[in-house]
C-alpha atoms as a PDB file:
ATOM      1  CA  UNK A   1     -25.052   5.583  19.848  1.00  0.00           C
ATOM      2  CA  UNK A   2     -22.846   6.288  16.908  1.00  0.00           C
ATOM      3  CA  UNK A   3     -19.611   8.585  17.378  1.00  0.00           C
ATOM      4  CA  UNK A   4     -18.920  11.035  14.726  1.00  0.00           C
ATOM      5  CA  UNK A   5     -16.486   9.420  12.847  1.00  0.00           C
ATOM      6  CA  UNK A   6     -18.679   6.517  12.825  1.00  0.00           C
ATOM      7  CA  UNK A   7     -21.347   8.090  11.336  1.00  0.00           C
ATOM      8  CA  UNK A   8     -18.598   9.641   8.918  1.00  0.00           C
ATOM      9  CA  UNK A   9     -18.142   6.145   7.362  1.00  0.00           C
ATOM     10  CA  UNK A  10     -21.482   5.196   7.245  1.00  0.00           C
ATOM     11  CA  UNK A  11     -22.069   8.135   5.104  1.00  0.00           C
ATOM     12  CA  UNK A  12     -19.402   7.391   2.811  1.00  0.00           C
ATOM     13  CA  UNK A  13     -20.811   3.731   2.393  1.00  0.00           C
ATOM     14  CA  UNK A  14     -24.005   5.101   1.589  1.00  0.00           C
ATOM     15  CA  UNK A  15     -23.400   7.327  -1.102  1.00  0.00           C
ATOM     16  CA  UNK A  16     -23.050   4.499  -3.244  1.00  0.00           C
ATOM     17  CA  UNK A  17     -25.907   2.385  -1.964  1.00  0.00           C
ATOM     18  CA  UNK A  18     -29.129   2.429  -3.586  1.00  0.00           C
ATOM     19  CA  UNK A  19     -32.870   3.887  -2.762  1.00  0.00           C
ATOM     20  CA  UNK A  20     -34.493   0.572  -1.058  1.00  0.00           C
ATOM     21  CA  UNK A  21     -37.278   2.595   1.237  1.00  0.00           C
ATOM     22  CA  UNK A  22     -39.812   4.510   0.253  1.00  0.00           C
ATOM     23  CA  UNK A  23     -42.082   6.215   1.929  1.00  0.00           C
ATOM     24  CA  UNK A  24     -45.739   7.842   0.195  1.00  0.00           C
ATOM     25  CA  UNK A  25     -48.610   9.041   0.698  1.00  0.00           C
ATOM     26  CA  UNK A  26     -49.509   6.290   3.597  1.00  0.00           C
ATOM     27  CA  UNK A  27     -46.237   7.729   5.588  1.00  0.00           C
ATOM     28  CA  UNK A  28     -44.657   4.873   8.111  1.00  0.00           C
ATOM     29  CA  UNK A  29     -46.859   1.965   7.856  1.00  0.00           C
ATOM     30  CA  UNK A  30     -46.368  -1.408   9.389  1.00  0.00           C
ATOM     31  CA  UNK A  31     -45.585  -2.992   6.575  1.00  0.00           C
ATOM     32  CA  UNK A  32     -43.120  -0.311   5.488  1.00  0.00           C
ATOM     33  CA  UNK A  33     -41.333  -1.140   8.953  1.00  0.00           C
ATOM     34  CA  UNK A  34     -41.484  -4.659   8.604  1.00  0.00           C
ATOM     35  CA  UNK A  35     -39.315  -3.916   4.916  1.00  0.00           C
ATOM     36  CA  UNK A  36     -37.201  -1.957   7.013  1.00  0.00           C
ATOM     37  CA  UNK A  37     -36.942  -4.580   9.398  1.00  0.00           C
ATOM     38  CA  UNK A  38     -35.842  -7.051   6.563  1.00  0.00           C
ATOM     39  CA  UNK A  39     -33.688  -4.961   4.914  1.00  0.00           C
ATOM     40  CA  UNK A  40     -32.079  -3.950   8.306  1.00  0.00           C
ATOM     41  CA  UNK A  41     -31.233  -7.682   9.124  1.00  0.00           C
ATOM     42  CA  UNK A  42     -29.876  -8.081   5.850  1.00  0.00           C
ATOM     43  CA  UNK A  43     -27.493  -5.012   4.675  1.00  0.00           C
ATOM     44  CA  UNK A  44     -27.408  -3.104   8.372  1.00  0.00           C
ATOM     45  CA  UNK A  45     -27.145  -0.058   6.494  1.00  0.00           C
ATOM     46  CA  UNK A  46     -30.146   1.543   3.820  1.00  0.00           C
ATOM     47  CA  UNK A  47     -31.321   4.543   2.277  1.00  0.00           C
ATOM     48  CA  UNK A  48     -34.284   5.369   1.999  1.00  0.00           C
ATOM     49  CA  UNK A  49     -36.416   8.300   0.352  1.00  0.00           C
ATOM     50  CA  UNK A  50     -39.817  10.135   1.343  1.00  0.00           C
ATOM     51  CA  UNK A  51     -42.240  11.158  -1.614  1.00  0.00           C
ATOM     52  CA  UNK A  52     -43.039  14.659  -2.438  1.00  0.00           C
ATOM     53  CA  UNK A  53     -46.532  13.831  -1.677  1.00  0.00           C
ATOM     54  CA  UNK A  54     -45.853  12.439   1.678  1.00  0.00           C
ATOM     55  CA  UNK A  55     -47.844  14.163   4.713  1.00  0.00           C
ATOM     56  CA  UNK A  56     -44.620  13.751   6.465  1.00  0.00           C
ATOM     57  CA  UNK A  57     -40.652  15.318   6.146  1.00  0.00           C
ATOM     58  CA  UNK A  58     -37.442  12.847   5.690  1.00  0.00           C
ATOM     59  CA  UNK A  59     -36.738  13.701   9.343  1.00  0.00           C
ATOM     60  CA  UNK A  60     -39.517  12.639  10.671  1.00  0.00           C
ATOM     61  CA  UNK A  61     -40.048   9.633   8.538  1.00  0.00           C
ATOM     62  CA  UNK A  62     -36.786   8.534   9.741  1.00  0.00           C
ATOM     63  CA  UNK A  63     -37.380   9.326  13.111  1.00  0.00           C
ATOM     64  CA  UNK A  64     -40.455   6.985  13.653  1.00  0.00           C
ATOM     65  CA  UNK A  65     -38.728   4.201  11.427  1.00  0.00           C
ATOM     66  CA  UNK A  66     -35.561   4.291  13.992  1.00  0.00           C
ATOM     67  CA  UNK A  67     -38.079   4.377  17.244  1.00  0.00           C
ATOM     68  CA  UNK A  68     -39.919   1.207  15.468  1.00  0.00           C
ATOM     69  CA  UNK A  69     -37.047  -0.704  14.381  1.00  0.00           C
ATOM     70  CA  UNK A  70     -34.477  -0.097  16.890  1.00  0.00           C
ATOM     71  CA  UNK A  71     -32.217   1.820  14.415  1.00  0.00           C
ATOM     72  CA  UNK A  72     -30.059   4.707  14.748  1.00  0.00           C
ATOM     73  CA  UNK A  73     -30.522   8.256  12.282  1.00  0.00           C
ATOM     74  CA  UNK A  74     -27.273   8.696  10.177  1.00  0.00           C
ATOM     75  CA  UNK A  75     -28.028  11.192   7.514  1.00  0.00           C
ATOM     76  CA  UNK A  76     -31.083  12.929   6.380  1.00  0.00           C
ATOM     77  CA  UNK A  77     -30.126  15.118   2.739  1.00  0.00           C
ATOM     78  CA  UNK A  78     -32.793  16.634   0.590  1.00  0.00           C
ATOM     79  CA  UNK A  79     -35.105  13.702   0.423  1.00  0.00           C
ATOM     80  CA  UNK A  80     -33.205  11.171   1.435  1.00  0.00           C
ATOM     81  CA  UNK A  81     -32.387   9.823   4.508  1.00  0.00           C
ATOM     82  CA  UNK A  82     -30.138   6.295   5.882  1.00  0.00           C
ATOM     83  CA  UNK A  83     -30.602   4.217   8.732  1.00  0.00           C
ATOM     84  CA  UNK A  84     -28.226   2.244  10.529  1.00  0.00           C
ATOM     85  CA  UNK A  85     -28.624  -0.804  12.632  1.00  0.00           C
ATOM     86  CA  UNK A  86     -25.643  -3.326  14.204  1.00  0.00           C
ATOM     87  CA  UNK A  87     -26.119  -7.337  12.795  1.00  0.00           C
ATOM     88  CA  UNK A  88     -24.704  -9.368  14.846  1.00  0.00           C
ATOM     89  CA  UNK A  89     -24.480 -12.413  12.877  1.00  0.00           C
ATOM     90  CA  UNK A  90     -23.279 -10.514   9.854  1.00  0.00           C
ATOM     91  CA  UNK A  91     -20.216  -9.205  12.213  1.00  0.00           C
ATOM     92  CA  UNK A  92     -19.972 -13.284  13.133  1.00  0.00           C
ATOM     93  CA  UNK A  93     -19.865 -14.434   9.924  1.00  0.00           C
ATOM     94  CA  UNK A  94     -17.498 -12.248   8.561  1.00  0.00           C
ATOM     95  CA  UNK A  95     -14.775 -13.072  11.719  1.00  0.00           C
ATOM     96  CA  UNK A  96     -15.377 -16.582  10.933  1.00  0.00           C
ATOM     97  CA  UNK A  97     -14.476 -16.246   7.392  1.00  0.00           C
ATOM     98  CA  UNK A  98     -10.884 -14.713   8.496  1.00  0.00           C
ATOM     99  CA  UNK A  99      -9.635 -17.929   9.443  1.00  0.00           C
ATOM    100  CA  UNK A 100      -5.553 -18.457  10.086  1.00  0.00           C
ATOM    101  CA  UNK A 101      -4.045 -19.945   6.979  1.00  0.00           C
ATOM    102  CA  UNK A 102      -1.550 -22.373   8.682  1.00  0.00           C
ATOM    103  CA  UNK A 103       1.000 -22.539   6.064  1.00  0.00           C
ATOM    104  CA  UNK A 104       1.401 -18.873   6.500  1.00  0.00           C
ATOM    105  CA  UNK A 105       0.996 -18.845  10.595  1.00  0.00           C
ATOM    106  CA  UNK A 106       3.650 -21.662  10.355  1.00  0.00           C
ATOM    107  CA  UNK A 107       5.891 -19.647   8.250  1.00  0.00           C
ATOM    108  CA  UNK A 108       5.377 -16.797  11.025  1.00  0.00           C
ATOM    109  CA  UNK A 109       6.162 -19.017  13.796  1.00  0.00           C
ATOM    110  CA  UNK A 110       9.500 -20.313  11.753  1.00  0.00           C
ATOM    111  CA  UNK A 111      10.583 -16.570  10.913  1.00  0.00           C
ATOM    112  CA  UNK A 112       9.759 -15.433  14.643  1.00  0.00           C
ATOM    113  CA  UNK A 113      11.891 -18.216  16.463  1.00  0.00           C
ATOM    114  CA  UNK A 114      14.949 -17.450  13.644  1.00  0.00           C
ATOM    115  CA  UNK A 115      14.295 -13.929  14.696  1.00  0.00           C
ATOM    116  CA  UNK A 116      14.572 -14.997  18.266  1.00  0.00           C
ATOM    117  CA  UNK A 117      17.911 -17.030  17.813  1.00  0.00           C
ATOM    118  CA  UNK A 118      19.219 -14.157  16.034  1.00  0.00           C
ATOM    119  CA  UNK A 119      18.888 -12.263  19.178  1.00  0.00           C
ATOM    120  CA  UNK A 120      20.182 -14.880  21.648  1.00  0.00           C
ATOM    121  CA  UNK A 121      23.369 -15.140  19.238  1.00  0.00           C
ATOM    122  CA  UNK A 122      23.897 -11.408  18.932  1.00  0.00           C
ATOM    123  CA  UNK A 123      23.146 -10.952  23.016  1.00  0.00           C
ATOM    124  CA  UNK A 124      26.068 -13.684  23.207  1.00  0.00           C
ATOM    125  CA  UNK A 125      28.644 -12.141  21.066  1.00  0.00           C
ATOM    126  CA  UNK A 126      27.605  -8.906  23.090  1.00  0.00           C
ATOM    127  CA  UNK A 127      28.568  -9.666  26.178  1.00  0.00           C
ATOM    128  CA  UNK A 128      31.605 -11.696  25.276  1.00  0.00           C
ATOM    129  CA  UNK A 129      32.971  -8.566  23.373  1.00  0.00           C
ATOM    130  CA  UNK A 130      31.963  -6.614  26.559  1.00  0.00           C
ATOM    131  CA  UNK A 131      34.146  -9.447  28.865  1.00  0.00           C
ATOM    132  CA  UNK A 132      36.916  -9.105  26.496  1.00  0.00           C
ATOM    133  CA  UNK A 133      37.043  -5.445  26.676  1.00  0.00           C
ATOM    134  CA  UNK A 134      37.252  -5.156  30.522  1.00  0.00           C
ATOM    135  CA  UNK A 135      40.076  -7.999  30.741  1.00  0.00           C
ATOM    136  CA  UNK A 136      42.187  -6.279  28.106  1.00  0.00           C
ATOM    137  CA  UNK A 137      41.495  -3.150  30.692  1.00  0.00           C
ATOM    138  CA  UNK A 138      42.400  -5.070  33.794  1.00  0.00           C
ATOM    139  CA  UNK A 139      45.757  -6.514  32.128  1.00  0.00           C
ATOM    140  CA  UNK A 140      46.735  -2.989  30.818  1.00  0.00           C
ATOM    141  CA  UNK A 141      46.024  -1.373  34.095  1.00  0.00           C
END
């Protein structure tokens, strides 16, 4: 189930995507489901349009190609509707291709433990200014 602002930006990717479904005359047939299928598994996201002289409205249309394919309705405007369904292996793919680049992790690491010394050091001069401060009280008093 999609939330609303997930459907938001599914919308906004699919203004620019183009008409890949159509359905005619023949409404949902199996082999329109089986393109659906394939397009599905390949983009996760299309738009699709129903014919004027389709027997059946964009709603419905969309509504029997989610219930076949395992999709979920995003929009339906005018004569156009888009469909939505999660890849998997897209999502994998894409997480595998953000792999570390270890000359920058290593620079992290270096900047992060200068970072940390920095803070030991200050801590240090801290306290000793703190020490300092309550002998110089305990002498005057």
């Amino acid at each position: 189930m999609l939330t609303s602002k997930q459907r938001a930006e599914l919308r906004s990717q699919a203004a620019t995507l183009d008409t890949i479904l159509i359905v005619g005359k023949n409404g949902v047939s199996d082999t329109l489901i089986e393109q659906a299928n394939m397009a599905l598994n390949a983009r996760e996201l299309i738009k699709g349009r129903v014919l004027e002289n389709s027997l059946l409205s964009p709603q419905e249309a969309m509504a029997e190609i989610c219930a076949a394919t395992g999709a979920e309705e995003v929009q339906t405007v005018g004569s156009k509707f888009v469909i939505y369904r999660r890849n998997e292996k897209l999502h994998q793919n894409s997480q595998k291709a953000k792999k570390v680049n270890p000359v920058r992790a290593g620079a992290q690491a270096r900047r992060a433990a200068k970072h940390a010394e920095r803070e030991k050091r200050n801590e240090y001069f801290r306290q000793a200014a703190i020490q300092k401060a309550i002998e110089k009280r305990k002498n005057k008093g």
